[in-house]
N, C-alpha and C. Protein backbone atom coordinates (compact mmCIF):
# COMPACT_ATOMS: atom_id res chain seq x y z
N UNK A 1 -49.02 58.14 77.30
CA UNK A 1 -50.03 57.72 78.25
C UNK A 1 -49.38 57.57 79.63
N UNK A 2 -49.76 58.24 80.55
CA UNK A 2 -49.22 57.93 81.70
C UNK A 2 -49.71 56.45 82.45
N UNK A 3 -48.62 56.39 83.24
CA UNK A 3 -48.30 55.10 83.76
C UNK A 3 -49.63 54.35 84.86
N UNK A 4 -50.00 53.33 84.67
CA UNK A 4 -51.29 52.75 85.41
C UNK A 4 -52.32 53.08 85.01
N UNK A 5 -52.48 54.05 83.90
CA UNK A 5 -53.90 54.35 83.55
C UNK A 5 -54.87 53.38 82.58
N UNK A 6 -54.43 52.60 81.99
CA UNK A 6 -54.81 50.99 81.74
C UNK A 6 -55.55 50.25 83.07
N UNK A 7 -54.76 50.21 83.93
CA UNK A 7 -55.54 50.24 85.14
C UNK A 7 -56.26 50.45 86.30
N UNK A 8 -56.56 51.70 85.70
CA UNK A 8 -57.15 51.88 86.41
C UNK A 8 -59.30 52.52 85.73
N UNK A 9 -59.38 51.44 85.45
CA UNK A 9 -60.67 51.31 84.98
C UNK A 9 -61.65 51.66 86.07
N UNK A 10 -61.03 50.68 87.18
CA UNK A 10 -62.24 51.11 87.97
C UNK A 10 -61.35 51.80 89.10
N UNK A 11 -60.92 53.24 90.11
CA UNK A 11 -59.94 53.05 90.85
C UNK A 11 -60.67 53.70 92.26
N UNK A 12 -59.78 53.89 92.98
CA UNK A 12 -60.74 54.44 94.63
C UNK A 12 -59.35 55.10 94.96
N UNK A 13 -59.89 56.57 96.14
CA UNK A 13 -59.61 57.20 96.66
C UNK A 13 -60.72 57.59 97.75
N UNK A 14 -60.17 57.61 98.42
CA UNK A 14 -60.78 58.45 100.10
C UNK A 14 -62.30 59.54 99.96
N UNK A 15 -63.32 59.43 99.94
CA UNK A 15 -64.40 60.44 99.85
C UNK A 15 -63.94 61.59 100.51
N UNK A 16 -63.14 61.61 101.55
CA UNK A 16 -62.66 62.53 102.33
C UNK A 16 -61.53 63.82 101.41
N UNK A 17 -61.17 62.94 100.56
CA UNK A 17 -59.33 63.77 99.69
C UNK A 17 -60.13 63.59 98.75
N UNK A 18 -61.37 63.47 98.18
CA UNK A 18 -61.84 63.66 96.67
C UNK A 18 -61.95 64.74 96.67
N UNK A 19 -62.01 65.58 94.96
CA UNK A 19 -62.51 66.73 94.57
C UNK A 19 -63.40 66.69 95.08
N UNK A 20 -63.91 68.12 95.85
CA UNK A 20 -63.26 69.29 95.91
C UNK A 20 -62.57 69.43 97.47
N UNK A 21 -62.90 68.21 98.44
CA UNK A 21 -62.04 68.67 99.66
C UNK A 21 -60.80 68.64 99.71
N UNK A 22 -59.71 68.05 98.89
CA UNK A 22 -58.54 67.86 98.88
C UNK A 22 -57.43 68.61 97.41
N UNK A 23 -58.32 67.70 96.94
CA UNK A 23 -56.98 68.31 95.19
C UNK A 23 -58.33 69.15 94.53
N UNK A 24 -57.45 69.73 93.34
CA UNK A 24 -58.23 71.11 92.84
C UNK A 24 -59.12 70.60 91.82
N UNK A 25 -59.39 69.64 91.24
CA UNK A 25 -60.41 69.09 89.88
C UNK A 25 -60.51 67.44 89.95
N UNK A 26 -60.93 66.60 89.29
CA UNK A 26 -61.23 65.80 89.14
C UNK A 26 -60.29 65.17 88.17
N UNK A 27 -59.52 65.50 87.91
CA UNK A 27 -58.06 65.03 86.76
C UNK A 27 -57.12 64.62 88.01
N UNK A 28 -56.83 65.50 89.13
CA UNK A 28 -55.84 65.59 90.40
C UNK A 28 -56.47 64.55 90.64
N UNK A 29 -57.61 64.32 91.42
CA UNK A 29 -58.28 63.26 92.33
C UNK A 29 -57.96 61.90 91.53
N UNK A 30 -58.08 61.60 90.17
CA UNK A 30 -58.41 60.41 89.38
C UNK A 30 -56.33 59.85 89.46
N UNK A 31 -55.77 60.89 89.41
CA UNK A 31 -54.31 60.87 89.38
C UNK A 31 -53.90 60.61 90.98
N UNK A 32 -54.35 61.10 91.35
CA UNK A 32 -54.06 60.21 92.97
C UNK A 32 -54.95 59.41 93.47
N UNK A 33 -55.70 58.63 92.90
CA UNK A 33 -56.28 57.50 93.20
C UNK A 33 -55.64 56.12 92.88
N UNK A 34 -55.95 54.82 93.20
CA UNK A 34 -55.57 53.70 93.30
C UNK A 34 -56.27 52.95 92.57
N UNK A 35 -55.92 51.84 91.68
CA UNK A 35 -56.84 50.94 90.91
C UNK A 35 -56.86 50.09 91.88
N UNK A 36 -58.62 49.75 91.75
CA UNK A 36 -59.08 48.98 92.71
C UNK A 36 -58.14 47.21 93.10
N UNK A 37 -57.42 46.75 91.60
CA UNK A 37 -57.16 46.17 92.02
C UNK A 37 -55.81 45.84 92.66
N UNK A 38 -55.10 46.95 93.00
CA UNK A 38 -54.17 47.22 93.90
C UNK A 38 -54.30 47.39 95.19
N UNK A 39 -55.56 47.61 95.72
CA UNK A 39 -56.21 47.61 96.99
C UNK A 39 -56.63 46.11 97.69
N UNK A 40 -56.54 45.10 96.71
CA UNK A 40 -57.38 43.87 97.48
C UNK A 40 -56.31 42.98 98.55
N UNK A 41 -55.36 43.48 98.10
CA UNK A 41 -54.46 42.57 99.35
C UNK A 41 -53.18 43.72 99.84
N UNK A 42 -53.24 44.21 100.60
CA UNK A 42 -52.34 45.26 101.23
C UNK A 42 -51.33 44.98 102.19
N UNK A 43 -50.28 45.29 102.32
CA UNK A 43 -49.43 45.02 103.74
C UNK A 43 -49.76 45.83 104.91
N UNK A 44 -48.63 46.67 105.79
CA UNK A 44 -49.39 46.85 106.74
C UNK A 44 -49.20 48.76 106.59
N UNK A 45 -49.14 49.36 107.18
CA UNK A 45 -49.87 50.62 107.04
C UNK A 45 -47.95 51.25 107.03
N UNK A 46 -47.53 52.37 106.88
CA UNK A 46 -45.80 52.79 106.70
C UNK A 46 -46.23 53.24 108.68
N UNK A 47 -45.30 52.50 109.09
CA UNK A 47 -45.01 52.77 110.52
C UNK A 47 -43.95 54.49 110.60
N UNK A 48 -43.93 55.03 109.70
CA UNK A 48 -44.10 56.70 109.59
C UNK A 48 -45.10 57.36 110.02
N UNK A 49 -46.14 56.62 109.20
CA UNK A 49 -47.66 57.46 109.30
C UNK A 49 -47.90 57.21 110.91
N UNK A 50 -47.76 55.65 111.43
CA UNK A 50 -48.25 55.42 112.71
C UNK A 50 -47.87 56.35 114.02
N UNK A 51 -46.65 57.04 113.64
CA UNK A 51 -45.64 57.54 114.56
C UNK A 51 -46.44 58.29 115.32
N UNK A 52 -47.07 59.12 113.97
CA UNK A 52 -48.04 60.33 114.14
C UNK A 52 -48.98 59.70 115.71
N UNK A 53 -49.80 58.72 115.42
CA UNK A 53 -50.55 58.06 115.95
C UNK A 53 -50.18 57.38 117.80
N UNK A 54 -49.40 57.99 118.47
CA UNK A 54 -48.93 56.79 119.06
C UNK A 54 -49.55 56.70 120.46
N UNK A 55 -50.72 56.88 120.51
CA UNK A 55 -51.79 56.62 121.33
C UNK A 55 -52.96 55.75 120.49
N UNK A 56 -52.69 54.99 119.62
CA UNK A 56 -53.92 53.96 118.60
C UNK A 56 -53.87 52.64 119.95
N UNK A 57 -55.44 52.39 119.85
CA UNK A 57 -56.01 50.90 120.78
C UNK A 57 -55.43 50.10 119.85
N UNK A 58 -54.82 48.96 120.77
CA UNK A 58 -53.87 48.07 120.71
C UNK A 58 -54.76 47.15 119.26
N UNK A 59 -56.19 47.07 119.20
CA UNK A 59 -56.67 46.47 118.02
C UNK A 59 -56.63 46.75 116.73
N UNK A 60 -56.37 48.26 116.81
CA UNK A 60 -56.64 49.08 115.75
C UNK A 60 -54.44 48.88 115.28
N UNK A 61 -53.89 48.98 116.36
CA UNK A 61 -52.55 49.06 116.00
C UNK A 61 -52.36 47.72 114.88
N UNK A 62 -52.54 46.91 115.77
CA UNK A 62 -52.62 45.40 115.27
C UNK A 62 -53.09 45.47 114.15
N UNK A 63 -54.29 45.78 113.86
CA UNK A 63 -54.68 45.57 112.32
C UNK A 63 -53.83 46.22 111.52
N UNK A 64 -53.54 47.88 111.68
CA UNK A 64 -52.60 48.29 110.79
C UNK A 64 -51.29 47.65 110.59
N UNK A 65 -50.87 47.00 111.47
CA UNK A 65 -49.40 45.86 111.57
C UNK A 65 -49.56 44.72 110.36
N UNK A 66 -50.75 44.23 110.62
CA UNK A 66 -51.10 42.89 109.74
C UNK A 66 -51.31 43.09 108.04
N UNK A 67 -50.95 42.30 107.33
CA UNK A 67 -51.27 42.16 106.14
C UNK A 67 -52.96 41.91 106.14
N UNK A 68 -53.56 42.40 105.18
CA UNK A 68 -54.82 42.24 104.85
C UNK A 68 -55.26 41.81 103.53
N UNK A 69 -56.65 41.06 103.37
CA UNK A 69 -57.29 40.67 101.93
C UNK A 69 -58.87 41.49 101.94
N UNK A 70 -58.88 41.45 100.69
CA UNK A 70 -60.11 41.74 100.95
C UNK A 70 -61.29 43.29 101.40
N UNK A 71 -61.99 43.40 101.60
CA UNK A 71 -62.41 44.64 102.45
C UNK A 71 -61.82 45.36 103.30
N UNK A 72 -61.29 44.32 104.25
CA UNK A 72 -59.74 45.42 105.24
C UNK A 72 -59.27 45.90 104.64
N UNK A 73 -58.43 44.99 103.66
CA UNK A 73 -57.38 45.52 102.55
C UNK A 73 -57.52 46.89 102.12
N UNK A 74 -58.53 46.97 101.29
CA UNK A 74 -59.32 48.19 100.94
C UNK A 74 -59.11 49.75 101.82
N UNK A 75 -60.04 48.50 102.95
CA UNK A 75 -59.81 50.07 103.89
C UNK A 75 -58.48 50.65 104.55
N UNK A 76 -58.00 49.36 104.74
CA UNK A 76 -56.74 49.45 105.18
C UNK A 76 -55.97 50.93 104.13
N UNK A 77 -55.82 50.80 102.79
CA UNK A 77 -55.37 51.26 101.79
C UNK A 77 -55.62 52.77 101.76
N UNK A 78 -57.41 53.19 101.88
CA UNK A 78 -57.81 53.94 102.05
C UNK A 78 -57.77 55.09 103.02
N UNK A 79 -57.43 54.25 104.35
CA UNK A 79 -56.98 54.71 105.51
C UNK A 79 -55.41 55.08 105.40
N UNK A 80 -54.58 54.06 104.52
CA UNK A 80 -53.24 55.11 104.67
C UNK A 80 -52.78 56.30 103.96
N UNK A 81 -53.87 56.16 102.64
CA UNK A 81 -54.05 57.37 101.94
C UNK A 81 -54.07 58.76 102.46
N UNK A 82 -55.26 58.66 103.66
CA UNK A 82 -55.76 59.79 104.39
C UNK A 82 -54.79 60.14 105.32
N UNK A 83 -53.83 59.37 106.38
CA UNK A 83 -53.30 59.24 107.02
C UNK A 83 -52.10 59.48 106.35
N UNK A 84 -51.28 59.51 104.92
CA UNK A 84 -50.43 60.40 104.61
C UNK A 84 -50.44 61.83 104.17
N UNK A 85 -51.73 62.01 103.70
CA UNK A 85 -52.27 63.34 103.84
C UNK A 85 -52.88 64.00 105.02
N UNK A 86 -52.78 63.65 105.99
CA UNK A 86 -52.92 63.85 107.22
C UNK A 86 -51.73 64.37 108.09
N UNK A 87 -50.31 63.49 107.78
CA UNK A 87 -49.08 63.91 108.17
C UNK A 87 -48.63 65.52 107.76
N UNK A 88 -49.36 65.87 106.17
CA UNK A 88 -48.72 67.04 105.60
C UNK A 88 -49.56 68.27 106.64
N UNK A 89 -50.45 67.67 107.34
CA UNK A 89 -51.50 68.63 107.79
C UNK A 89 -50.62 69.39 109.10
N UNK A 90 -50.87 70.57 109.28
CA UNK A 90 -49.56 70.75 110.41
C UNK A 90 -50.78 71.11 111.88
N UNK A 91 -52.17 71.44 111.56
CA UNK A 91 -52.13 71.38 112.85
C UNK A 91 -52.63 70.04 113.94
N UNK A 92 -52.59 70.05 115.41
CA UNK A 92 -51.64 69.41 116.09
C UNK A 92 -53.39 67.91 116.32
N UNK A 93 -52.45 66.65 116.17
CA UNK A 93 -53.14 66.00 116.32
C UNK A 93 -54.30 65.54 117.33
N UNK A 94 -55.48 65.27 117.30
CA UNK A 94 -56.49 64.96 118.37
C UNK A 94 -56.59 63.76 118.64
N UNK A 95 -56.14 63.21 120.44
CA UNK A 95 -55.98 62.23 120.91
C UNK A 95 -57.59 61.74 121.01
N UNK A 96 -58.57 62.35 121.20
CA UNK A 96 -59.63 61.76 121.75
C UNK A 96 -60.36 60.85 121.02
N UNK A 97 -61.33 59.78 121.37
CA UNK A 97 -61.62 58.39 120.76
C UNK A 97 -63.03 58.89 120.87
N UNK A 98 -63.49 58.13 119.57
CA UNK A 98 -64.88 58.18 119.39
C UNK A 98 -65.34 56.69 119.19
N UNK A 99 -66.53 56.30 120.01
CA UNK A 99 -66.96 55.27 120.11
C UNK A 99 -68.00 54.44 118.98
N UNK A 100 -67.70 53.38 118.32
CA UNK A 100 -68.27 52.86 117.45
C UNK A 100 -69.94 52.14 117.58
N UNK A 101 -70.46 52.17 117.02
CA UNK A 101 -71.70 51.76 117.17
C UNK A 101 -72.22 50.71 116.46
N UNK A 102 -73.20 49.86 116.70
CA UNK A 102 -73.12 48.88 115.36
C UNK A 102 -74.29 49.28 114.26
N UNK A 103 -74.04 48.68 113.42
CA UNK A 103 -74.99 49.10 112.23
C UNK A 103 -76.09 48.74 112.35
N UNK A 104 -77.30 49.10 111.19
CA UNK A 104 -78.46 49.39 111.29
C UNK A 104 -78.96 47.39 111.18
N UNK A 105 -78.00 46.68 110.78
CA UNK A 105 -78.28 45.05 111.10
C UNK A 105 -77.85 44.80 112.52
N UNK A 106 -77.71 45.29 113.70
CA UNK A 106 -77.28 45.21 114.90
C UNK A 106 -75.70 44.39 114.91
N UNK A 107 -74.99 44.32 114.22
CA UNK A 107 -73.90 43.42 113.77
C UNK A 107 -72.72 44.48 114.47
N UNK A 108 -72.07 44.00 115.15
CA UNK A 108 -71.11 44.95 115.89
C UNK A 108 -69.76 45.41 115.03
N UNK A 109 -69.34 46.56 114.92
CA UNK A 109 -68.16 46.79 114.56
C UNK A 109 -67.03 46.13 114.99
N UNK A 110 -66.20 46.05 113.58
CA UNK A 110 -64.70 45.50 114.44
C UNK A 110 -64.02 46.00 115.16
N UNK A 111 -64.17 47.93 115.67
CA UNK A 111 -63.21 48.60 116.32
C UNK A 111 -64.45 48.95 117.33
N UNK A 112 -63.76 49.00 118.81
CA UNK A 112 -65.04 49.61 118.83
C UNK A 112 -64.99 51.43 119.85
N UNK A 113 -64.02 51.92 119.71
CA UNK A 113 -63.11 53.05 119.61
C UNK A 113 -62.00 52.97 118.79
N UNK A 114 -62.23 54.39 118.19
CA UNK A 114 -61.10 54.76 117.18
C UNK A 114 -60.76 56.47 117.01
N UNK A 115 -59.98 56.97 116.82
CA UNK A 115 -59.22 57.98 117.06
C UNK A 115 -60.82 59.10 116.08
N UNK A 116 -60.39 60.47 117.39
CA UNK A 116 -61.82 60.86 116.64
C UNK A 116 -60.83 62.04 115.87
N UNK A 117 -59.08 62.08 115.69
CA UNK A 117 -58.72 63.27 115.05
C UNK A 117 -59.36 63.47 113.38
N UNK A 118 -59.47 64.76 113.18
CA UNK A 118 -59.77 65.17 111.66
C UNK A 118 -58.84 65.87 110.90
N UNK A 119 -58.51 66.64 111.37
CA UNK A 119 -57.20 67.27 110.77
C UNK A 119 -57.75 68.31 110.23
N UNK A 120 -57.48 68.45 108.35
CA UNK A 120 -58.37 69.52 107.61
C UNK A 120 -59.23 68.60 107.27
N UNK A 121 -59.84 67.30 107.03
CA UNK A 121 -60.89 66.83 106.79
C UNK A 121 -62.17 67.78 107.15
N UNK A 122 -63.34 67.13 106.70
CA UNK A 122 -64.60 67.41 107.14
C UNK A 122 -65.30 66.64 108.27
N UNK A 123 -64.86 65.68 108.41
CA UNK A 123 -65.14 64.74 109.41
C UNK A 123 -63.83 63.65 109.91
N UNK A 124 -63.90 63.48 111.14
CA UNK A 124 -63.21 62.39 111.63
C UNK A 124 -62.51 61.30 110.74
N UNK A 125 -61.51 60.88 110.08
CA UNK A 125 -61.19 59.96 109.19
C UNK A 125 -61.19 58.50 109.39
N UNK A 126 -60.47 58.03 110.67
CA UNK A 126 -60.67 56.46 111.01
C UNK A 126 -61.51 56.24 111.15
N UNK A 127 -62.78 56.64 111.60
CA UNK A 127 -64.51 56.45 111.58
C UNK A 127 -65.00 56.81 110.32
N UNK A 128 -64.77 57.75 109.28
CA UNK A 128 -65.32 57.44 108.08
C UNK A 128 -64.88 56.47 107.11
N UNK A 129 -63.74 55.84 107.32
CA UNK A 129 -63.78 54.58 106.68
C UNK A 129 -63.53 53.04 107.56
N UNK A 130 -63.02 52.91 108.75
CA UNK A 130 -63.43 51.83 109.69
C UNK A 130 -64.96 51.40 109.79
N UNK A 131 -65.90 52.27 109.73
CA UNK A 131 -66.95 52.12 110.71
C UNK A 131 -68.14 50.67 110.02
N UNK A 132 -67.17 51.04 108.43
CA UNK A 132 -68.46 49.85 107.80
C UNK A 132 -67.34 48.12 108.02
N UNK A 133 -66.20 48.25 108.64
CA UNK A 133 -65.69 46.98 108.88
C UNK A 133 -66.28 46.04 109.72
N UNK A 134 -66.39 44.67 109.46
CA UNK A 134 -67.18 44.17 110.78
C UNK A 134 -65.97 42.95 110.85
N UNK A 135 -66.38 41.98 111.87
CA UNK A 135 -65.50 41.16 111.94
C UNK A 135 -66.10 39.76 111.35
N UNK A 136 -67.23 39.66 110.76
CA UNK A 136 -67.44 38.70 110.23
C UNK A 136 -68.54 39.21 109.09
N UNK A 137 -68.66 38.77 107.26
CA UNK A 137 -69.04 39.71 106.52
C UNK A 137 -70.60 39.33 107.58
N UNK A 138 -71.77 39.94 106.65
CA UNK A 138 -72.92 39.19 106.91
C UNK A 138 -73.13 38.39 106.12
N UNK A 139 -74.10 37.56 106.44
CA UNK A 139 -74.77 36.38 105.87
C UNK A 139 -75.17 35.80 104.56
N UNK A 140 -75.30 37.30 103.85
CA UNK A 140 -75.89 37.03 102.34
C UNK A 140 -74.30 37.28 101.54
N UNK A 141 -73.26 38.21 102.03
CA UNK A 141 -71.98 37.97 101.73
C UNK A 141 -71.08 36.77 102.02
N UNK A 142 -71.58 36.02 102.57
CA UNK A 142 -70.47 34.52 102.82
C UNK A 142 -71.56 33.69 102.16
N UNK A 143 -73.24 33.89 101.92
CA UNK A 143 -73.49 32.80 100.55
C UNK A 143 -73.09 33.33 99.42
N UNK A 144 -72.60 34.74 98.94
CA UNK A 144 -72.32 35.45 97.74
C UNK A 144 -70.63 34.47 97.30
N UNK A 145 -69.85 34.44 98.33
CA UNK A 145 -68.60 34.19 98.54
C UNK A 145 -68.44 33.00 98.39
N UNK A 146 -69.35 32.04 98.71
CA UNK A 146 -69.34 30.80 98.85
C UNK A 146 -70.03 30.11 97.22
N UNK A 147 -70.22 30.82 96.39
CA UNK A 147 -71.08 30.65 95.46
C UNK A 147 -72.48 29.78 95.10
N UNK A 148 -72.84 30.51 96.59
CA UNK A 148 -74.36 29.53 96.44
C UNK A 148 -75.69 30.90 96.28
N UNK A 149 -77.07 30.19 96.41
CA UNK A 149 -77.46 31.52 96.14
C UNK A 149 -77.96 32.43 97.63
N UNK A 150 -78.31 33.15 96.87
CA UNK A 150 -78.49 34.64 98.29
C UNK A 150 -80.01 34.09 99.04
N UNK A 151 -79.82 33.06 99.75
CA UNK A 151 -81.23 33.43 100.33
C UNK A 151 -81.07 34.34 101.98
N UNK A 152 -80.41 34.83 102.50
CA UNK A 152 -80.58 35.67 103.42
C UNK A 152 -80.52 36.79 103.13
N UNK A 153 -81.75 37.84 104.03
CA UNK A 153 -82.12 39.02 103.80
C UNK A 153 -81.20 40.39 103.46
N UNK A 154 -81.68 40.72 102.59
CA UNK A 154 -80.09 41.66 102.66
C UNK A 154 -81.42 43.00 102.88
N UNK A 155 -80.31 44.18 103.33
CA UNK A 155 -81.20 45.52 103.74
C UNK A 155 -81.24 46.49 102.46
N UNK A 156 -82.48 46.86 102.92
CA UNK A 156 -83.03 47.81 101.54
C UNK A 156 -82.23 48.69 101.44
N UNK A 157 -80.91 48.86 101.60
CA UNK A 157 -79.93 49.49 101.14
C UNK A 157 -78.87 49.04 100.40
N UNK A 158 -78.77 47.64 100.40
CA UNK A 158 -78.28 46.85 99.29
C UNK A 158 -78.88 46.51 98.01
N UNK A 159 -78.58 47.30 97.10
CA UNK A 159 -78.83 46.46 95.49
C UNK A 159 -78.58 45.39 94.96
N UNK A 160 -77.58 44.78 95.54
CA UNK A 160 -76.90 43.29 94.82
C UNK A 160 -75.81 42.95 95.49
N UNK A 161 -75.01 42.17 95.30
CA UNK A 161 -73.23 42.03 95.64
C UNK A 161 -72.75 41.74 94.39
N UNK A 162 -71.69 42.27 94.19
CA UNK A 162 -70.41 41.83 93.30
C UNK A 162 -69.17 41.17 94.19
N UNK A 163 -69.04 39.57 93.32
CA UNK A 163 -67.83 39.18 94.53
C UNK A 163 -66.50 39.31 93.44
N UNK A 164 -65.67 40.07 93.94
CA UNK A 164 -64.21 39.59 92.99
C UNK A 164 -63.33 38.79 93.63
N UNK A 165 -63.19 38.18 92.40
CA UNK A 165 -61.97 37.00 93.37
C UNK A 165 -61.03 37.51 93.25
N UNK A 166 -59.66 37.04 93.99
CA UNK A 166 -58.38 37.76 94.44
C UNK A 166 -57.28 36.77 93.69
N UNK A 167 -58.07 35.32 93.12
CA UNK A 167 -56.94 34.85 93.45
C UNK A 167 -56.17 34.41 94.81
N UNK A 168 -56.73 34.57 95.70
CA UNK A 168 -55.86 34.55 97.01
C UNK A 168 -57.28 33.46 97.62
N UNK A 169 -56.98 32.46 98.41
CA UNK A 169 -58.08 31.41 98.58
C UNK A 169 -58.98 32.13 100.22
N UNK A 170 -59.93 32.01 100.12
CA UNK A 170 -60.47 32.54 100.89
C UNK A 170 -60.81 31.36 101.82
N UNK A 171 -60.81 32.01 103.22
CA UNK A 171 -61.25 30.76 104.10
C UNK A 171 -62.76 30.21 104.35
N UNK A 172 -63.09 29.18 104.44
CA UNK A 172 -64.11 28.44 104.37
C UNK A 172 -65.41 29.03 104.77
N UNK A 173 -66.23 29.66 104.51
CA UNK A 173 -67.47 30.14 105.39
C UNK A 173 -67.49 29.55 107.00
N UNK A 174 -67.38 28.41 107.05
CA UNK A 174 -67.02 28.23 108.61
C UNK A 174 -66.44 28.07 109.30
N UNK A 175 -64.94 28.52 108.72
CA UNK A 175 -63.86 29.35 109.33
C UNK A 175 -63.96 30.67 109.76
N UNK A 176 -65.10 31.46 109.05
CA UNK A 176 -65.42 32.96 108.65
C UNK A 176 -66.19 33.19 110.08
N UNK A 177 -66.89 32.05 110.00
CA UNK A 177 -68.26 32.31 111.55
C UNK A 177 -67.90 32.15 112.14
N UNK A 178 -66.88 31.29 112.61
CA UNK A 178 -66.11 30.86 113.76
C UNK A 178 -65.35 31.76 114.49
């Protein structure tokens, strides 16, 4: 049995490097993916990959510098995935920034330019997985978190929440708003 496959019950990889844009079947993709729960608390991004990068807004640098929990974490993870398959890519990187917008809850993004290069992707990569980060969750996620019940509206594009705990103590809901 190869190694981590016990854990990886539930695992994630990049929509971008899934079969069929990246590896050749769905055995490749599942083999270079990550069990989810190796994603929830991340360090900071291999300052290799960044090199590539060395025109990133000072916010976006910063976050990749910082340790993360949580949803960053995630993306954080996700993003260095792409961004080492991005290095193998040889042609020449695109400086230009694409501007973030806020979501369909008017809730502003945490970046609000981010690098619009693609590489061989299909689309822009730091905007296909930055763009759902915000800087504070919403409302029905910090009563989900807080373990009380959901009375704020969530959008008809939400089915439910699942909260996993980390183990790692999360800060107070009104530390979160603050």
């Amino acid at each position: 049995m190869p190694p981590g496959l016990l854990r990886r019950t539930i695992s994630v990889t990049p929509g971008l490097c899934a079969y069929p844009h990246q590896f050749p079947d769905e055995r490749a993709t599942y083999y270079a993916s990550t069990p989810l729960e190796d994603t929830l608390v991340t360090g900071v991004v291999s300052l290799h990959a960044m090199r590539v990068w060395s025109q990133l807004p000072p916010d976006l640098e910063s976050f990749l510098r910082q340790p993360s929990v949580g949803a960053k974490a995630v993306a954080k993870a996700l993003l260095a995935r792409l961004m080492q398959i991005r290095m193998g890519q040889l042609n020449k990187v695109m400086t230009d920034m694409v501007r973030s917008t806020p979501d369909r809850e008017r809730i502003e993004p945490l970046f609000n330019e981010l690098p619009g290069d693609q590489g061989h992707f299909s689309e822009p990569y730091f905007p296909h997985v930055l763009r759902g980060l915000l800087p504070v969750p919403p409302p029905y996620v910090l009563e989900a978190q807080a373990g009380e019940p959901i009375t704020a509206t969530m959008p008809d594009s939400i089915a439910g929440v699942v909260v996993l705990p980390t183990g790692i103590s999360n800060p107070s809901r009104a530390e979160m708003e603050a």
